[in-house]
PDB file of N, CA and C in Angstrom:
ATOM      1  N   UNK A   1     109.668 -32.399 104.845  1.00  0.00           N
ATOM      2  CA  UNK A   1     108.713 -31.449 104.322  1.00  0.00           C
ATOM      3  C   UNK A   1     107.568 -31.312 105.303  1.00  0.00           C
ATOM      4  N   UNK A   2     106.929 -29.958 105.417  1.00  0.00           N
ATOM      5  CA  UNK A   2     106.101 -29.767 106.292  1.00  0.00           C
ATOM      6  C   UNK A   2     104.551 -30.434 105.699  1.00  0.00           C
ATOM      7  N   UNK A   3     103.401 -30.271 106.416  1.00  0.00           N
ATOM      8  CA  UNK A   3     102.250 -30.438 105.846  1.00  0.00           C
ATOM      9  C   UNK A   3     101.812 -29.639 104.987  1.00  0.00           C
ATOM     10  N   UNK A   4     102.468 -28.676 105.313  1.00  0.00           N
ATOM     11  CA  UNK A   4     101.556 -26.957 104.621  1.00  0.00           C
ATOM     12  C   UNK A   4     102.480 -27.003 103.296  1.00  0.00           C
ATOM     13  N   UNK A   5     103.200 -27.344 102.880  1.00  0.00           N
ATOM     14  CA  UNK A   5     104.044 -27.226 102.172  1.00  0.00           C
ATOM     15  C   UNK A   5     102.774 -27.523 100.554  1.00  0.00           C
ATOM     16  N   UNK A   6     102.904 -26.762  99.814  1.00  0.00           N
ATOM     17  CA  UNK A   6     102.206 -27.029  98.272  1.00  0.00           C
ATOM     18  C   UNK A   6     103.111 -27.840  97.720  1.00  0.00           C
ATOM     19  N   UNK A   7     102.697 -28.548  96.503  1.00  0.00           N
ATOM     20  CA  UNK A   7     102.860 -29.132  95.289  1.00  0.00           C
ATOM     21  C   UNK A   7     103.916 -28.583  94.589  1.00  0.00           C
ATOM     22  N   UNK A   8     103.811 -27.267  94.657  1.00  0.00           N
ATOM     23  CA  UNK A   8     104.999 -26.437  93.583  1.00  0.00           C
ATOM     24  C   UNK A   8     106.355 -26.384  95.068  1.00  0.00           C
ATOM     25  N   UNK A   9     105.955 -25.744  95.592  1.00  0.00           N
ATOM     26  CA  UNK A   9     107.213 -26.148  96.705  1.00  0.00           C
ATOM     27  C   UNK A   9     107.898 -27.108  96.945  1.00  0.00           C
ATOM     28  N   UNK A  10     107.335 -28.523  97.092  1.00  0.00           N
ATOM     29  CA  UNK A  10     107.895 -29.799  96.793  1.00  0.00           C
ATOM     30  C   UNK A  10     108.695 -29.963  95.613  1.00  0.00           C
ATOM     31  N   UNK A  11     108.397 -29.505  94.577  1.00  0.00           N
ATOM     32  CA  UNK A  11     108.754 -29.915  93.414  1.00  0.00           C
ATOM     33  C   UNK A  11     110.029 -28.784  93.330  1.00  0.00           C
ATOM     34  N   UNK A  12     110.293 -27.405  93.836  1.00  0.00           N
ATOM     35  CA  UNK A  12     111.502 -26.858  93.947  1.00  0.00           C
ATOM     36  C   UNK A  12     111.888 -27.307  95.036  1.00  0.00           C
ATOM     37  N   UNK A  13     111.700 -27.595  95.880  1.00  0.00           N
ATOM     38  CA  UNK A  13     112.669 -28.932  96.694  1.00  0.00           C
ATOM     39  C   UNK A  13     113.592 -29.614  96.566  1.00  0.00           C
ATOM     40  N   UNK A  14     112.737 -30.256  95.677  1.00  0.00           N
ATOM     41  CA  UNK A  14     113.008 -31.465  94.953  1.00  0.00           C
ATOM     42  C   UNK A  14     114.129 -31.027  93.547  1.00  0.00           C
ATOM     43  N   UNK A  15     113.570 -29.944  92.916  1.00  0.00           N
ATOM     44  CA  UNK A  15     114.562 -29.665  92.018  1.00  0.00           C
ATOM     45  C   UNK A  15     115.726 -29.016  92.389  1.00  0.00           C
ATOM     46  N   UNK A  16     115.661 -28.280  93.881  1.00  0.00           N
ATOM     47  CA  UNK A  16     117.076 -27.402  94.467  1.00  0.00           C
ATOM     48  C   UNK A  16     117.797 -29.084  94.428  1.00  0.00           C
ATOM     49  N   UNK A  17     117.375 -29.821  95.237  1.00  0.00           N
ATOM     50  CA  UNK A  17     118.003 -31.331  95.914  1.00  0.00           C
ATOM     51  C   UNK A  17     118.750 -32.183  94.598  1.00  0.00           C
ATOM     52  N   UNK A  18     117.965 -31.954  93.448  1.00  0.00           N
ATOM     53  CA  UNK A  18     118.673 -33.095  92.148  1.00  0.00           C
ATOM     54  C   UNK A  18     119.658 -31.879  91.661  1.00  0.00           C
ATOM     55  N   UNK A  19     119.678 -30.515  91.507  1.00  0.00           N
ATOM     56  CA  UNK A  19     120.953 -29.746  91.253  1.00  0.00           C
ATOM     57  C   UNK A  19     122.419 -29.932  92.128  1.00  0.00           C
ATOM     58  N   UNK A  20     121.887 -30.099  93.666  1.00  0.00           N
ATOM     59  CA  UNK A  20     123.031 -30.753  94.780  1.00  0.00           C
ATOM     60  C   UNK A  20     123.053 -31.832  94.031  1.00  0.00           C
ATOM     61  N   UNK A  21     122.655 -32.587  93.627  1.00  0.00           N
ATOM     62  CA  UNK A  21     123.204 -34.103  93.660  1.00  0.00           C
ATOM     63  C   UNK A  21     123.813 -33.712  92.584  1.00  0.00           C
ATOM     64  N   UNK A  22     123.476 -33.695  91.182  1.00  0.00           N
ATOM     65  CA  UNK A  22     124.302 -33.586  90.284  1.00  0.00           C
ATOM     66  C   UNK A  22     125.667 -33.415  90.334  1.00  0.00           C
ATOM     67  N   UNK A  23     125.907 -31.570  91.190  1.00  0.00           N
ATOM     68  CA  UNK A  23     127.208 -31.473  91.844  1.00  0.00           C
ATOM     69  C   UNK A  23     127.702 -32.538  92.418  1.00  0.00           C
ATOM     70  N   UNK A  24     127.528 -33.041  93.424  1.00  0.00           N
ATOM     71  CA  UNK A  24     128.068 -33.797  94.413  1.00  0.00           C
ATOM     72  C   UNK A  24     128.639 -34.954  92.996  1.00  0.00           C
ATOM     73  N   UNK A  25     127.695 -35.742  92.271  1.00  0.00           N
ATOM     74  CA  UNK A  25     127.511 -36.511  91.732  1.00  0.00           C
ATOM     75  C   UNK A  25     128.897 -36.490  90.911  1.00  0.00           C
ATOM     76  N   UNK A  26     128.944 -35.212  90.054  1.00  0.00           N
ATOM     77  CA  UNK A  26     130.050 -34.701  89.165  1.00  0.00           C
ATOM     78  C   UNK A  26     131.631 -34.263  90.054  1.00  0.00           C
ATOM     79  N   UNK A  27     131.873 -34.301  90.937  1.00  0.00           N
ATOM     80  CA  UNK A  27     132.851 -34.043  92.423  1.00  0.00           C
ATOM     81  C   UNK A  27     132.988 -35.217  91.832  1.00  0.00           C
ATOM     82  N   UNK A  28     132.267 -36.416  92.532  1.00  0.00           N
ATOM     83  CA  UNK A  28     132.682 -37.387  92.452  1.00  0.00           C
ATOM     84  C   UNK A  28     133.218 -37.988  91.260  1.00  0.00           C
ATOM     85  N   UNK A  29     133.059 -38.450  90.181  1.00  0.00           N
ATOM     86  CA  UNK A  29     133.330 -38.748  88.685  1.00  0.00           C
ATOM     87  C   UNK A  29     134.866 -37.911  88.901  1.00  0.00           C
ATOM     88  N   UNK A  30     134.825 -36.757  89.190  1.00  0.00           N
ATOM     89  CA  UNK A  30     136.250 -36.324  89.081  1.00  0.00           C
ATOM     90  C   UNK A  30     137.154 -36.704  89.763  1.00  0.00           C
ATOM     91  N   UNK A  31     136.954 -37.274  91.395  1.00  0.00           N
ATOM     92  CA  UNK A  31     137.077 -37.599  92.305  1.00  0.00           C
ATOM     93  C   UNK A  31     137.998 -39.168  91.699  1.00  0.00           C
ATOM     94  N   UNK A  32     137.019 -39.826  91.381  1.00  0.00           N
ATOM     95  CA  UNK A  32     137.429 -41.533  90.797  1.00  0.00           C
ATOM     96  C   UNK A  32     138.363 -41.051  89.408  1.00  0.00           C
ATOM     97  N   UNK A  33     137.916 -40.222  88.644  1.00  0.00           N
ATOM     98  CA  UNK A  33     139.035 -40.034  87.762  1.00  0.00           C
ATOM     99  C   UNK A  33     140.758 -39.774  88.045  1.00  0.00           C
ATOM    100  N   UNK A  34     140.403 -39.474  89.493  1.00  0.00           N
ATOM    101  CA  UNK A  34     142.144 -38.866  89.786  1.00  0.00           C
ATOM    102  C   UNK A  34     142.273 -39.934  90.886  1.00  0.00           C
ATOM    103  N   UNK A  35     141.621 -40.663  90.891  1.00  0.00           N
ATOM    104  CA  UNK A  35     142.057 -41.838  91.996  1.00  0.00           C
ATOM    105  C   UNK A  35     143.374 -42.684  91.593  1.00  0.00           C
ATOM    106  N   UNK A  36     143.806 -42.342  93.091  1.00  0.00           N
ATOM    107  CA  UNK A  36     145.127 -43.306  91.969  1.00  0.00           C
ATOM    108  C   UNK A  36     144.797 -44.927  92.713  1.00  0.00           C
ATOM    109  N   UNK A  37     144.149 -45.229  93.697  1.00  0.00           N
ATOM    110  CA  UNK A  37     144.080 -46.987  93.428  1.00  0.00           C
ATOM    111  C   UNK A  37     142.949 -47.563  93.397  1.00  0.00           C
ATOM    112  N   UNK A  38     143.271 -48.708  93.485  1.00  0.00           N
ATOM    113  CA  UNK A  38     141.726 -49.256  92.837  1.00  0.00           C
ATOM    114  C   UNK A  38     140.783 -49.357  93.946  1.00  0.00           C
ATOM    115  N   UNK A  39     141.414 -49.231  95.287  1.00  0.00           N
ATOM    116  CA  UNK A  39     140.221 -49.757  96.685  1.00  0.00           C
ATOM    117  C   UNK A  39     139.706 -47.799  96.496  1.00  0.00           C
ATOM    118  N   UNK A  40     140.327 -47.354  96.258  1.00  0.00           N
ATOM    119  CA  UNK A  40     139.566 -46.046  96.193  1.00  0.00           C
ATOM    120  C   UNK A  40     138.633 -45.806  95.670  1.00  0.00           C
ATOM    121  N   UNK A  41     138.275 -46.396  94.194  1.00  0.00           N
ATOM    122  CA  UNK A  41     138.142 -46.024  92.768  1.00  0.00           C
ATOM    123  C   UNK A  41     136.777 -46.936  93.343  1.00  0.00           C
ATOM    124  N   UNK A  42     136.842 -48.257  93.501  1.00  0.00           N
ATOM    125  CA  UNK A  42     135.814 -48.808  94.139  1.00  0.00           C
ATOM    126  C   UNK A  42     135.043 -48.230  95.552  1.00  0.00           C
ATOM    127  N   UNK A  43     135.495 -47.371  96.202  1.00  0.00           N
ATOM    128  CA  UNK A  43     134.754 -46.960  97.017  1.00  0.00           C
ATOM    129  C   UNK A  43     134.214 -45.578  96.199  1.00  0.00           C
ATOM    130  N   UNK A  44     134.289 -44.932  95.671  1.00  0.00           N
ATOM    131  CA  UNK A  44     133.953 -44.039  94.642  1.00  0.00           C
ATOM    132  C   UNK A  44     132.719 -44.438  94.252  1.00  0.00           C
ATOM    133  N   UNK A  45     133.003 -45.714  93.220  1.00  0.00           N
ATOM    134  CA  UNK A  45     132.100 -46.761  92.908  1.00  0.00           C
ATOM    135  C   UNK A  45     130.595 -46.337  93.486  1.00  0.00           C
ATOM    136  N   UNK A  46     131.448 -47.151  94.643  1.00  0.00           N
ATOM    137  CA  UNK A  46     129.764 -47.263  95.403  1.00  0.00           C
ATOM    138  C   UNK A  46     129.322 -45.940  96.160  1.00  0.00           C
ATOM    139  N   UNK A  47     129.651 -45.092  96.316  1.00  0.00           N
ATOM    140  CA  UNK A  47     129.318 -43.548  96.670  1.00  0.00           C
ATOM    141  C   UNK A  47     128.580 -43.224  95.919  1.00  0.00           C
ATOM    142  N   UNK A  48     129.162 -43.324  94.461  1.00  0.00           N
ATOM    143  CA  UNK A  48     128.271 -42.909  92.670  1.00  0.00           C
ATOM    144  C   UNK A  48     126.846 -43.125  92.711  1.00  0.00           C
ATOM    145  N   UNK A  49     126.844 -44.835  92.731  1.00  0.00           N
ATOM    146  CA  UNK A  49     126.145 -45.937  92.903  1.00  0.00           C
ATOM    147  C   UNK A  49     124.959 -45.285  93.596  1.00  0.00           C
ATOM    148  N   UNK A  50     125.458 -44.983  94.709  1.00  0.00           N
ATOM    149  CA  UNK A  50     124.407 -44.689  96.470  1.00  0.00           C
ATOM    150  C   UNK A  50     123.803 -43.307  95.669  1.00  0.00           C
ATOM    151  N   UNK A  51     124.248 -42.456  95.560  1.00  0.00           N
ATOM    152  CA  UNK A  51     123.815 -41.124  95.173  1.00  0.00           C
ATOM    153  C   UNK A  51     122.987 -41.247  93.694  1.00  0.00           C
ATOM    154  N   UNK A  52     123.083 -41.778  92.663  1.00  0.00           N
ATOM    155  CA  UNK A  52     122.678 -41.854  91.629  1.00  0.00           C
ATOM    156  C   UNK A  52     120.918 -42.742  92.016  1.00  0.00           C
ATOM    157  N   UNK A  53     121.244 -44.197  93.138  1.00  0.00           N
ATOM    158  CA  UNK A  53     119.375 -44.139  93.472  1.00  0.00           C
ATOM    159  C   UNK A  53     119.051 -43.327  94.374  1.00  0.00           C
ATOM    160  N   UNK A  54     119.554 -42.422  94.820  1.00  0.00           N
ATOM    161  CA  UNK A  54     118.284 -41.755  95.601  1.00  0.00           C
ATOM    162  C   UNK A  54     118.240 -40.525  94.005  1.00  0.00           C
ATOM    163  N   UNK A  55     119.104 -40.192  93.557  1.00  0.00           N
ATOM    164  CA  UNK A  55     118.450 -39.007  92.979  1.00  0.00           C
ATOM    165  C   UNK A  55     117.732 -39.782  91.325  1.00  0.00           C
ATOM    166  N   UNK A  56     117.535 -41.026  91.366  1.00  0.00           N
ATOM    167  CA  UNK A  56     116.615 -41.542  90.479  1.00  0.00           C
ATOM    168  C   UNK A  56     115.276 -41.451  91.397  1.00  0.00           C
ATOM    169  N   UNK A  57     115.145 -42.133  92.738  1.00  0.00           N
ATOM    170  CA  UNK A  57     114.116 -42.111  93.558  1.00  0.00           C
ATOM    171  C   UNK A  57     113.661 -40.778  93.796  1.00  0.00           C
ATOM    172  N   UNK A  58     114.320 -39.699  93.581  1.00  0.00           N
ATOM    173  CA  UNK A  58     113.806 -38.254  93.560  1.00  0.00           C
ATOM    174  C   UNK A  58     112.880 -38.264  92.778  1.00  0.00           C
ATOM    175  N   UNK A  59     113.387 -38.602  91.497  1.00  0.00           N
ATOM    176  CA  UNK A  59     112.862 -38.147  90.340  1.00  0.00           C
ATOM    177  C   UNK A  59     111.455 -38.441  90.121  1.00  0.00           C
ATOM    178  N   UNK A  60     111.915 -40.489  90.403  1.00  0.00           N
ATOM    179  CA  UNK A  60     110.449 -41.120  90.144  1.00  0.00           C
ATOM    180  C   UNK A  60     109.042 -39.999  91.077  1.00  0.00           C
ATOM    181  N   UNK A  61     109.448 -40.318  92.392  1.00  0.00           N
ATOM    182  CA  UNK A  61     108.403 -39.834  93.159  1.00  0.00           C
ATOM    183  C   UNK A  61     107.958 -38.154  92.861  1.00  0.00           C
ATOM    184  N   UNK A  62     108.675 -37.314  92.342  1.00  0.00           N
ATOM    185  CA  UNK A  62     108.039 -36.096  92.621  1.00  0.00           C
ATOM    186  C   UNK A  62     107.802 -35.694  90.934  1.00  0.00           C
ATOM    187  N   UNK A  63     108.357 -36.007  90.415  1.00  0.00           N
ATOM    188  CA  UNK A  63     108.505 -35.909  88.625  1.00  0.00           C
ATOM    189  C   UNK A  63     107.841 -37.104  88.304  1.00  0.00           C
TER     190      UNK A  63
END
């Protein structure tokens, strides 16, 4: 983000960025649902995992 950037700009930023994640987020869930083994399903896992704190850390900081 730039300096010049306002408060309300950040915050649609921030809200374009948690709509990507969601997607991405929901890909995935479907993703591990059709997994057929388990080293997959566990790397899924932790993809979920990874994506779910940053878009909590979204949240906290700008919301």
């Amino acid at each position: 983000m730039t300096a010049t950037a306002t408060p309300t700009r950040q915050t649609q930023d921030a809200t374009e960025l948690l709509i990507a994640d969601h997607k991405k987020v929901k890909a995935l869930f479907e993703a591990f649902e059709n997994a057929d083994s388990s080293s997959k399903k566990a790397q899924l896992v932790a993809q979920i995992c990874k994506e779910l704190e940053v878009h909590v850390q979204i949240e906290e900081e700008i919301f």
